[in-house]
ModelCIF file with pLDDT and N, C-alpha, C, O atoms, coordinates in Angstrom:
data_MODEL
#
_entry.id   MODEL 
#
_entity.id                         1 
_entity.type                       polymer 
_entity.pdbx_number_of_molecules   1 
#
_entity_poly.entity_id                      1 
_entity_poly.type                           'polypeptide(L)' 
_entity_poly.nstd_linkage                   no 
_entity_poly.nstd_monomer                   no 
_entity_poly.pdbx_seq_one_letter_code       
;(UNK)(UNK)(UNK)(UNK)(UNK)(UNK)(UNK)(UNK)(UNK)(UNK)(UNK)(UNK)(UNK)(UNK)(UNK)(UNK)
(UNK)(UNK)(UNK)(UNK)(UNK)(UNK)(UNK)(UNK)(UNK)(UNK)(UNK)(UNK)(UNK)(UNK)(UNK)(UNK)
(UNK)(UNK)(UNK)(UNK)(UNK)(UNK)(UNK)(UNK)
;
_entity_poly.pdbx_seq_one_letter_code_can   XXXXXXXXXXXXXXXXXXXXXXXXXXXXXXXXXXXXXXXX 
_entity_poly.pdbx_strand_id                 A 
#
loop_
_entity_poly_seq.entity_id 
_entity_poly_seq.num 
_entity_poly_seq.mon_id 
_entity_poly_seq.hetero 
1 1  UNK n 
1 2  UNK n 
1 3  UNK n 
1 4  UNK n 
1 5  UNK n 
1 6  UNK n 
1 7  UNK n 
1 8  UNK n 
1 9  UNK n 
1 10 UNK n 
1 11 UNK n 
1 12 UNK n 
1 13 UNK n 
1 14 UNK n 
1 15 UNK n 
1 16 UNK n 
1 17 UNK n 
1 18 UNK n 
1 19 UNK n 
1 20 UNK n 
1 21 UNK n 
1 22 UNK n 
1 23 UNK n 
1 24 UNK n 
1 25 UNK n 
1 26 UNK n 
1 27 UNK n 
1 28 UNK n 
1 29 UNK n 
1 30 UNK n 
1 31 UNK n 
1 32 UNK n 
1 33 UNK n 
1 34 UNK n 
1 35 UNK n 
1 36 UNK n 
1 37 UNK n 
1 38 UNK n 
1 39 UNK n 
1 40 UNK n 
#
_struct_asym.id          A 
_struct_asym.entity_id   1 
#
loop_
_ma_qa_metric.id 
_ma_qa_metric.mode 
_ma_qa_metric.name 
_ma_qa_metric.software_group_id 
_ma_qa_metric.type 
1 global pLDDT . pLDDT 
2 local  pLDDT . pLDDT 
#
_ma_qa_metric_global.metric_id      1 
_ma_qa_metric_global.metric_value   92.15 
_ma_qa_metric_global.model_id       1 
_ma_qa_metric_global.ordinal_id     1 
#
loop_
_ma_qa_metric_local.label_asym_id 
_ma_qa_metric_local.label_comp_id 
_ma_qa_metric_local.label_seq_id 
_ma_qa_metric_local.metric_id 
_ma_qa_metric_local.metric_value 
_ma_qa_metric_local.model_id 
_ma_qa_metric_local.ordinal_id 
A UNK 1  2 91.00 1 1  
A UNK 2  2 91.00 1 2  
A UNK 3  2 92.00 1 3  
A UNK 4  2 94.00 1 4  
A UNK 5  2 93.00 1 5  
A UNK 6  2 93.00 1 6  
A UNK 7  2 94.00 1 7  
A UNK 8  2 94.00 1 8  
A UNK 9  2 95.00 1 9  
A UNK 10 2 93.00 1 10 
A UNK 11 2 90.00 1 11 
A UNK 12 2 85.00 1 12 
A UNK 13 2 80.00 1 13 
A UNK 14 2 85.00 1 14 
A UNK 15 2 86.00 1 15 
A UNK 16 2 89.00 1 16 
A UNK 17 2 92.00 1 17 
A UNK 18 2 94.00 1 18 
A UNK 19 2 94.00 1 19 
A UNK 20 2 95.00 1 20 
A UNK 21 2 95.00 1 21 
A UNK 22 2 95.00 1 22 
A UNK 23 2 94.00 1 23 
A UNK 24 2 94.00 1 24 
A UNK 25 2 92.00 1 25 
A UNK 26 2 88.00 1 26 
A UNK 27 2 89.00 1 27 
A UNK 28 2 91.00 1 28 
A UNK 29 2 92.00 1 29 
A UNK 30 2 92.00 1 30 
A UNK 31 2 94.00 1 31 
A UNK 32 2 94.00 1 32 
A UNK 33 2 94.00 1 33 
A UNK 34 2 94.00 1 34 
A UNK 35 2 95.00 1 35 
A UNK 36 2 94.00 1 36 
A UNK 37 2 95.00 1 37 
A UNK 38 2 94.00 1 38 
A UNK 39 2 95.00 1 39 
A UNK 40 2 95.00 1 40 
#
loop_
_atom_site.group_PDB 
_atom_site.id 
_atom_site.type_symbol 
_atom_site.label_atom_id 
_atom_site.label_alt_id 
_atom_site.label_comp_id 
_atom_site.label_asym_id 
_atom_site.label_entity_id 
_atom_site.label_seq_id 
_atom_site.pdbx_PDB_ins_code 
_atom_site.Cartn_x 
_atom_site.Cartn_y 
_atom_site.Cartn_z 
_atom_site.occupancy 
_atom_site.B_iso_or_equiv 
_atom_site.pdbx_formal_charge 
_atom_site.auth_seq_id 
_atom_site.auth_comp_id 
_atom_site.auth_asym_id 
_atom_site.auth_atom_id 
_atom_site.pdbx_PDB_model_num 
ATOM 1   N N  . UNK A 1 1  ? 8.030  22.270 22.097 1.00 91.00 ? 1  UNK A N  1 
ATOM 2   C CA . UNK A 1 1  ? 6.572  22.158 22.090 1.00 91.00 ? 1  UNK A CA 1 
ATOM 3   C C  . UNK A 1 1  ? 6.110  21.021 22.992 1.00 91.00 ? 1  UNK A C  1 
ATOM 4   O O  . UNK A 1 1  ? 6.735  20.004 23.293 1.00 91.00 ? 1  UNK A O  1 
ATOM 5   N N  . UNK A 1 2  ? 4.983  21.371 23.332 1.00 91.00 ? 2  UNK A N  1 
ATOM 6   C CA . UNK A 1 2  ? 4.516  19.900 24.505 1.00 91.00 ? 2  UNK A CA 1 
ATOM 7   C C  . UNK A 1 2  ? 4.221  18.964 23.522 1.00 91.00 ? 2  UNK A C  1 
ATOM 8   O O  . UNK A 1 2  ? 4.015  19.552 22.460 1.00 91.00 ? 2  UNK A O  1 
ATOM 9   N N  . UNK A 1 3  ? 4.091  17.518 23.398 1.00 92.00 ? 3  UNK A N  1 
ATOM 10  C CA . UNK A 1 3  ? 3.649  16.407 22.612 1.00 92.00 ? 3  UNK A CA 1 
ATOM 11  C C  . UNK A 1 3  ? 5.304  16.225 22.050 1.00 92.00 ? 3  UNK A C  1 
ATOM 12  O O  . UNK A 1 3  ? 5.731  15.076 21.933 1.00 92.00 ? 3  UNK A O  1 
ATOM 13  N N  . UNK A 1 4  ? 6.221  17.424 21.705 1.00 94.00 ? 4  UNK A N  1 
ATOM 14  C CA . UNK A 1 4  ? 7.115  16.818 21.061 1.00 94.00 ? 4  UNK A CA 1 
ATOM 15  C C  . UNK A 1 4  ? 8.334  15.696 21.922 1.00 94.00 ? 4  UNK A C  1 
ATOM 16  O O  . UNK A 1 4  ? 9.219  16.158 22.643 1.00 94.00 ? 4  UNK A O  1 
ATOM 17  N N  . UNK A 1 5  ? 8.233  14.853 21.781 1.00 93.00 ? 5  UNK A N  1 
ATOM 18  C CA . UNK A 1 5  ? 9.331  13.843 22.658 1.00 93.00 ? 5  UNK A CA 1 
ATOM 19  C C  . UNK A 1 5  ? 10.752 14.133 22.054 1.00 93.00 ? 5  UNK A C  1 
ATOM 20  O O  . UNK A 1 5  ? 11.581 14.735 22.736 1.00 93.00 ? 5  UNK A O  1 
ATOM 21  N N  . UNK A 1 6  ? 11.040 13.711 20.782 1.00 93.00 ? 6  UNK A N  1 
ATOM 22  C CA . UNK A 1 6  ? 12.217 13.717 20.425 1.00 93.00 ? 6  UNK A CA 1 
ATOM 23  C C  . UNK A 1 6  ? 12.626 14.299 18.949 1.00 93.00 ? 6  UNK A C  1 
ATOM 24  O O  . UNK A 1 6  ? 11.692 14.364 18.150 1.00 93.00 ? 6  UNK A O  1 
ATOM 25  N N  . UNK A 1 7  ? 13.609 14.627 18.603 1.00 94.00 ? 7  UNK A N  1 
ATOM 26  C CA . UNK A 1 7  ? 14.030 15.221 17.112 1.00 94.00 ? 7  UNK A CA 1 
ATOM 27  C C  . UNK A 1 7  ? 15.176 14.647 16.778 1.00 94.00 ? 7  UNK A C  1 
ATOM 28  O O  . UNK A 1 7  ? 16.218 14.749 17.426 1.00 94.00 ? 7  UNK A O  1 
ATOM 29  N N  . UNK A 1 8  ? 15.052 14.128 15.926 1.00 94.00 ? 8  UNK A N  1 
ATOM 30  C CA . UNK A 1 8  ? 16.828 13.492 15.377 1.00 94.00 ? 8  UNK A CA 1 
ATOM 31  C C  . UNK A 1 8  ? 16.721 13.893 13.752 1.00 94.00 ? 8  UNK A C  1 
ATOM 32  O O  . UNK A 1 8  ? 15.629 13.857 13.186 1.00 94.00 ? 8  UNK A O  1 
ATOM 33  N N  . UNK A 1 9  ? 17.718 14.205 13.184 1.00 95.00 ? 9  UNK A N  1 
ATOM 34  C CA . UNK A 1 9  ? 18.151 14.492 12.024 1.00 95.00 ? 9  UNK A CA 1 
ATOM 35  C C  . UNK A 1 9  ? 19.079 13.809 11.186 1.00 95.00 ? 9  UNK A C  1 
ATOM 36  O O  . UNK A 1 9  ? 19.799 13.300 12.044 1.00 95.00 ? 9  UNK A O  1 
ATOM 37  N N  . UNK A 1 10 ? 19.562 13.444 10.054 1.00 93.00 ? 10 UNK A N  1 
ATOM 38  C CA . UNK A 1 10 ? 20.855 12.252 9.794  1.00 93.00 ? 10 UNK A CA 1 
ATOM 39  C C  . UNK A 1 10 ? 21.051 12.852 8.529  1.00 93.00 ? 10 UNK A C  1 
ATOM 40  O O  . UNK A 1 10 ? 19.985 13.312 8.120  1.00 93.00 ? 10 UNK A O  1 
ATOM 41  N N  . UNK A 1 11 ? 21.986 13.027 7.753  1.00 90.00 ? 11 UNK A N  1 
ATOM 42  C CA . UNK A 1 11 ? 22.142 13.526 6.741  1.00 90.00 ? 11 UNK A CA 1 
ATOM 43  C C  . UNK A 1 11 ? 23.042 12.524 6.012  1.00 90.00 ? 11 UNK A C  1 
ATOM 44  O O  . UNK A 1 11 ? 24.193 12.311 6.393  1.00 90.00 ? 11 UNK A O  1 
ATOM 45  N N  . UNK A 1 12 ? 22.411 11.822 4.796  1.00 85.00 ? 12 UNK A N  1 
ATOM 46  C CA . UNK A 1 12 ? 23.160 10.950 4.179  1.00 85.00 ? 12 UNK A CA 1 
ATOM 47  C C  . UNK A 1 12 ? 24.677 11.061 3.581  1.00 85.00 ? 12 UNK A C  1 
ATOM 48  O O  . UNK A 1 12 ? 24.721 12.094 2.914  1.00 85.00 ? 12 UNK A O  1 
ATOM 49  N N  . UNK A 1 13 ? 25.814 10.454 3.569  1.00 80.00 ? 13 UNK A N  1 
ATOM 50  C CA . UNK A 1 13 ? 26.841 10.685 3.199  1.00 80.00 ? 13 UNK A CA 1 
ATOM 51  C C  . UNK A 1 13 ? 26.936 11.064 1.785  1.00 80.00 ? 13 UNK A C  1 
ATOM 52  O O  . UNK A 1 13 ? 26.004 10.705 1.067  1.00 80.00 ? 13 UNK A O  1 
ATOM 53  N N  . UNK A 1 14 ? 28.071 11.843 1.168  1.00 85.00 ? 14 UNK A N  1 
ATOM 54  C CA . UNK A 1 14 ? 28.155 12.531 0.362  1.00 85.00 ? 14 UNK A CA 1 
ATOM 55  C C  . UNK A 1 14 ? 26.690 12.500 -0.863 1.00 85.00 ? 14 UNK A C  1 
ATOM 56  O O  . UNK A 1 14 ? 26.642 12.130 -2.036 1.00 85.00 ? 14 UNK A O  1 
ATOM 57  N N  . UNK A 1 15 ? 25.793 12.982 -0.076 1.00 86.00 ? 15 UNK A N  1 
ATOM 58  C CA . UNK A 1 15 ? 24.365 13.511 -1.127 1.00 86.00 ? 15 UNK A CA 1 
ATOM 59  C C  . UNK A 1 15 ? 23.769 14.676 0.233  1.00 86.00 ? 15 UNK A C  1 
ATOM 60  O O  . UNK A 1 15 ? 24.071 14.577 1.422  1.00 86.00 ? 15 UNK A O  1 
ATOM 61  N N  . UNK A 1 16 ? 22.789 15.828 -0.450 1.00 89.00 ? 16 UNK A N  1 
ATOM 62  C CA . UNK A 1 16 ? 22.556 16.773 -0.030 1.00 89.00 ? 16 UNK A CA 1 
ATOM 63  C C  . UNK A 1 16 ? 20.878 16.087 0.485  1.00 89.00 ? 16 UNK A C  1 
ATOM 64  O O  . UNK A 1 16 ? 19.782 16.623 0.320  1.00 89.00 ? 16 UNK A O  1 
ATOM 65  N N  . UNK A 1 17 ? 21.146 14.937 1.044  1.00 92.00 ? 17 UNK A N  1 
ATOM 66  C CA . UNK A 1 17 ? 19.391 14.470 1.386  1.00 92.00 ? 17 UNK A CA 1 
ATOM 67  C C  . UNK A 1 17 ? 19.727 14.170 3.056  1.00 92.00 ? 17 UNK A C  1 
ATOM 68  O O  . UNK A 1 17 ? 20.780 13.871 3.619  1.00 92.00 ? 17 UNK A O  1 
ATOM 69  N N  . UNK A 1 18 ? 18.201 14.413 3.624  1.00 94.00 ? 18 UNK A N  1 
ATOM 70  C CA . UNK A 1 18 ? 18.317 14.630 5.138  1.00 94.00 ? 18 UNK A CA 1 
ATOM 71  C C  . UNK A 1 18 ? 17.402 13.575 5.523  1.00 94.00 ? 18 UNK A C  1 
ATOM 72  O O  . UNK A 1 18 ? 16.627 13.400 4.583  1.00 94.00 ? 18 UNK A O  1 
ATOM 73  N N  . UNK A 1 19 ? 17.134 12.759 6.529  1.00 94.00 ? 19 UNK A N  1 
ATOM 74  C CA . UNK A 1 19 ? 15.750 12.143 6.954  1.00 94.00 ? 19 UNK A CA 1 
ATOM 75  C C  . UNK A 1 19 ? 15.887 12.977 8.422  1.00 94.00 ? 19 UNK A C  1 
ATOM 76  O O  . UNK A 1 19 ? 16.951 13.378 8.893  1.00 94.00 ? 19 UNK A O  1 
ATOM 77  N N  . UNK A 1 20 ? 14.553 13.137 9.023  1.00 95.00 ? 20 UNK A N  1 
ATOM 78  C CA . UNK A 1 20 ? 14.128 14.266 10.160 1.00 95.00 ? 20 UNK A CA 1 
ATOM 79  C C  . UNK A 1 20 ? 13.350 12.814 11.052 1.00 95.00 ? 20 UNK A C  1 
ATOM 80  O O  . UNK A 1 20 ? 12.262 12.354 10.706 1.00 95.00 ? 20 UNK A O  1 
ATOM 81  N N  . UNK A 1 21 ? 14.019 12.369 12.004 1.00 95.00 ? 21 UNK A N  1 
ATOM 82  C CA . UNK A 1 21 ? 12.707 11.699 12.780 1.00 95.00 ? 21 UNK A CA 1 
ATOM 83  C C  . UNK A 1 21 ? 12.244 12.852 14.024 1.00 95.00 ? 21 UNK A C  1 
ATOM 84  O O  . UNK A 1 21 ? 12.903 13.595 14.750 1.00 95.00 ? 21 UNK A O  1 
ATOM 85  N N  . UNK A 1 22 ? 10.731 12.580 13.860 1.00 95.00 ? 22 UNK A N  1 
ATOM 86  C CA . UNK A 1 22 ? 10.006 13.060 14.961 1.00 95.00 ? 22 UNK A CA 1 
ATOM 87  C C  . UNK A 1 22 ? 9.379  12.124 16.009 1.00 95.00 ? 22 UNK A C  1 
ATOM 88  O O  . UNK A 1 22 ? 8.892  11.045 15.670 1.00 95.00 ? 22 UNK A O  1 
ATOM 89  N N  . UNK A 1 23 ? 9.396  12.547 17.285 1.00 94.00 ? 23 UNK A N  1 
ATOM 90  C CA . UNK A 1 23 ? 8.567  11.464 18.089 1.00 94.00 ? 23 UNK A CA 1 
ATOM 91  C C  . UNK A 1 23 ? 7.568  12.452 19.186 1.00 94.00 ? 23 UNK A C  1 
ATOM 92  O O  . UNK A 1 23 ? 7.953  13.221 20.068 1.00 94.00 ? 23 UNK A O  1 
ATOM 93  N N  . UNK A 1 24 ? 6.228  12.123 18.779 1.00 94.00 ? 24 UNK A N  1 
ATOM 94  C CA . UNK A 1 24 ? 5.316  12.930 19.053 1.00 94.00 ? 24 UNK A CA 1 
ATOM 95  C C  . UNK A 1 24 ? 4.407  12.006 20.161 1.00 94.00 ? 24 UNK A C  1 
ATOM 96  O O  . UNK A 1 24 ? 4.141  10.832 19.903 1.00 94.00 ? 24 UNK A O  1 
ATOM 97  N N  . UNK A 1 25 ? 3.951  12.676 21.448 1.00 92.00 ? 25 UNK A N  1 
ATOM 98  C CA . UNK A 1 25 ? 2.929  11.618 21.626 1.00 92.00 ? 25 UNK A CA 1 
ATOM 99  C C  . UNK A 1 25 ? 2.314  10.866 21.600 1.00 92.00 ? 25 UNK A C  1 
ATOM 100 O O  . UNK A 1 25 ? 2.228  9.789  22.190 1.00 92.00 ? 25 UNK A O  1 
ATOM 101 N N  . UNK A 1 26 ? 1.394  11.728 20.345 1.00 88.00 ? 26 UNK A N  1 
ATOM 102 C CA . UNK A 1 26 ? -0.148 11.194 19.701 1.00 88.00 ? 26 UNK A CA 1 
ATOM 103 C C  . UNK A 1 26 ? 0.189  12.007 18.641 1.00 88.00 ? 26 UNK A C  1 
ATOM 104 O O  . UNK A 1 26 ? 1.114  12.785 18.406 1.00 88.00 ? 26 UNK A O  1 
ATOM 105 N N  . UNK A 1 27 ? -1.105 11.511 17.880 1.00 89.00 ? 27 UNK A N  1 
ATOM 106 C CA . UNK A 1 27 ? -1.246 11.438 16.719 1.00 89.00 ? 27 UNK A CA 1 
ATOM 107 C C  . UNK A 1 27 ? -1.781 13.133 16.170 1.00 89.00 ? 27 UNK A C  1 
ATOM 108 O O  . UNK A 1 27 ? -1.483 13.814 15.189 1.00 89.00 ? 27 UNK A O  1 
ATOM 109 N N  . UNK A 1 28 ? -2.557 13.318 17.173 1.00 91.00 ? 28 UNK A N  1 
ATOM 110 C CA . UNK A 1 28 ? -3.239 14.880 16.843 1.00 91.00 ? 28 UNK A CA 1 
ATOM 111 C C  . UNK A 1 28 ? -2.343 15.900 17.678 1.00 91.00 ? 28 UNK A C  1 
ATOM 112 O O  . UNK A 1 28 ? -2.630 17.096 17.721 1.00 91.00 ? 28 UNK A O  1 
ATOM 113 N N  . UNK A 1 29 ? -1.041 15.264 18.460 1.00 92.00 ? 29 UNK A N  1 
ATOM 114 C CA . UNK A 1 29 ? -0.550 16.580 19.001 1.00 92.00 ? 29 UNK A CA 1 
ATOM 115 C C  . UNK A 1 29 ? 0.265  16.782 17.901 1.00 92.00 ? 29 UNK A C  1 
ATOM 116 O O  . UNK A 1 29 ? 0.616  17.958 17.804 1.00 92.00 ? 29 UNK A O  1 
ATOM 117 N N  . UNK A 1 30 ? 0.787  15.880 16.841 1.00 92.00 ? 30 UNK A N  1 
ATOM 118 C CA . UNK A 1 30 ? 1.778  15.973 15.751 1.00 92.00 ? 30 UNK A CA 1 
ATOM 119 C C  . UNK A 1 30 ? 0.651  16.672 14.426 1.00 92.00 ? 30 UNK A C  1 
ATOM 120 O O  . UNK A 1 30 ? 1.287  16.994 13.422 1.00 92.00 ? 30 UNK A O  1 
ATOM 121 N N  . UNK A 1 31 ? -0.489 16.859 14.356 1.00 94.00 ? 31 UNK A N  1 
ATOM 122 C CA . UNK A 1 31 ? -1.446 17.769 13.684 1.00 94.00 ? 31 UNK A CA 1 
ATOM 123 C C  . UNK A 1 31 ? -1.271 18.679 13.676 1.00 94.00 ? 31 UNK A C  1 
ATOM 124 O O  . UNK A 1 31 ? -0.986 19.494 12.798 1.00 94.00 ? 31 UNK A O  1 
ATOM 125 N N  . UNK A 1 32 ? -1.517 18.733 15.400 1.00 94.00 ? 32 UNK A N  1 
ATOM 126 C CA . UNK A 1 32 ? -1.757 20.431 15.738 1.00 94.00 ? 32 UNK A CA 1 
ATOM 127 C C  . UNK A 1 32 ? -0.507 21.156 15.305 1.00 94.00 ? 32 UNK A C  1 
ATOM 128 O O  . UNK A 1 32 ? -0.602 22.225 14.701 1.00 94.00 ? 32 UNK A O  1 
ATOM 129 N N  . UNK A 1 33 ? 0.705  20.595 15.600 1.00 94.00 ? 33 UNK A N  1 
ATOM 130 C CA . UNK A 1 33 ? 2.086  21.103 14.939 1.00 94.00 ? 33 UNK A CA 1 
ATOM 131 C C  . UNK A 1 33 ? 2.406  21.571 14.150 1.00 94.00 ? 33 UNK A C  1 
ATOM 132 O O  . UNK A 1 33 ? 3.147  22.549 14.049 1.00 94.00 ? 33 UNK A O  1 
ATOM 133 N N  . UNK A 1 34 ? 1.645  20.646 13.023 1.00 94.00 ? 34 UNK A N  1 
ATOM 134 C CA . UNK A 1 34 ? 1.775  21.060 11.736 1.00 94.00 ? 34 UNK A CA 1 
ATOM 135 C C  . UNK A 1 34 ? 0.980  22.062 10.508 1.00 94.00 ? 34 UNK A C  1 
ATOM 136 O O  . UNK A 1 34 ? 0.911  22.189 9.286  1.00 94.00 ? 34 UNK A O  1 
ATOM 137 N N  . UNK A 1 35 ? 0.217  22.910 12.349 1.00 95.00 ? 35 UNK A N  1 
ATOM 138 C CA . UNK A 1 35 ? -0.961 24.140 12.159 1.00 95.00 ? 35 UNK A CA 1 
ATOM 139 C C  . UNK A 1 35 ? -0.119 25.305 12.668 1.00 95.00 ? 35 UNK A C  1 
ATOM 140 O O  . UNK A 1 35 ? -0.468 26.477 12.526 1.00 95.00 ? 35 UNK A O  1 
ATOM 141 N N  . UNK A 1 36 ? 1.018  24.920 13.273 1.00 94.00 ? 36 UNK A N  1 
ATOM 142 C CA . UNK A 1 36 ? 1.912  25.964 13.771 1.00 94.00 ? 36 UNK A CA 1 
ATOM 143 C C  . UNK A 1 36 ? 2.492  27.047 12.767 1.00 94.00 ? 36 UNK A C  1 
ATOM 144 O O  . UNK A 1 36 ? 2.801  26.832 11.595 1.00 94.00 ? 36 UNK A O  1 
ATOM 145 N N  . UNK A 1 37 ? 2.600  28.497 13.587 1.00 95.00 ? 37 UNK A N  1 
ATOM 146 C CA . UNK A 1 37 ? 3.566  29.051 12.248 1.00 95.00 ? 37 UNK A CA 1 
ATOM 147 C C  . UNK A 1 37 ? 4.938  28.862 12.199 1.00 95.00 ? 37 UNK A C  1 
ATOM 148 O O  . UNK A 1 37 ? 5.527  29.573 11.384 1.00 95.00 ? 37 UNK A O  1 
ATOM 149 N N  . UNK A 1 38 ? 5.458  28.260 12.712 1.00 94.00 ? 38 UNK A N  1 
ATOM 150 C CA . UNK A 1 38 ? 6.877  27.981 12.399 1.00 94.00 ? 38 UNK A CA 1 
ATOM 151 C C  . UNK A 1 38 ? 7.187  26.342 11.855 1.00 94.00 ? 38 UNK A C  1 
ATOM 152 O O  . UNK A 1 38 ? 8.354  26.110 11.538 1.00 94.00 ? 38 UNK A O  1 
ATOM 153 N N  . UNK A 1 39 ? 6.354  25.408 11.760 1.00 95.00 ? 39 UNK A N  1 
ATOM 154 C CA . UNK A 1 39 ? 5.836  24.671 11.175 1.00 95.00 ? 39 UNK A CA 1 
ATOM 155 C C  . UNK A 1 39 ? 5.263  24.694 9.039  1.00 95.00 ? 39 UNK A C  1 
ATOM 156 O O  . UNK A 1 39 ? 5.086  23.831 8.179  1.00 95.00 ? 39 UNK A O  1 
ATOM 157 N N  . UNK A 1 40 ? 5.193  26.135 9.101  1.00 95.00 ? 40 UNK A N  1 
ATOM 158 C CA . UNK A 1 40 ? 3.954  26.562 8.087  1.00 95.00 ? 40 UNK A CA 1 
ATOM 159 C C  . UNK A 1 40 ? 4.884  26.939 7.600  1.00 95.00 ? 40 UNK A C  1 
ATOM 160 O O  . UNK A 1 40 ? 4.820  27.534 6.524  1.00 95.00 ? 40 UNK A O  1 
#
């Protein structure tokens, strides 16, 4: 997607929990994203 810069993912050692970083432009291109259908 345009605005999206970067995606990193990390999955904590032995537990089933994830943290997702996003790095978005701005502030409303990371909005509009989250109006997306694959987002939704």
């Amino acid at each position: 997607q345009t605005g999206c810069l970067h995606i990193a993912v990390q999955r904590l050692a032995n537990e089933s929990r994830f943290i997702l970083y996003e790095f978005w432009e701005h502030n409303n291109v990371w909005k509009n994203h989250l109006q997306t259908n694959y987002s939704k």
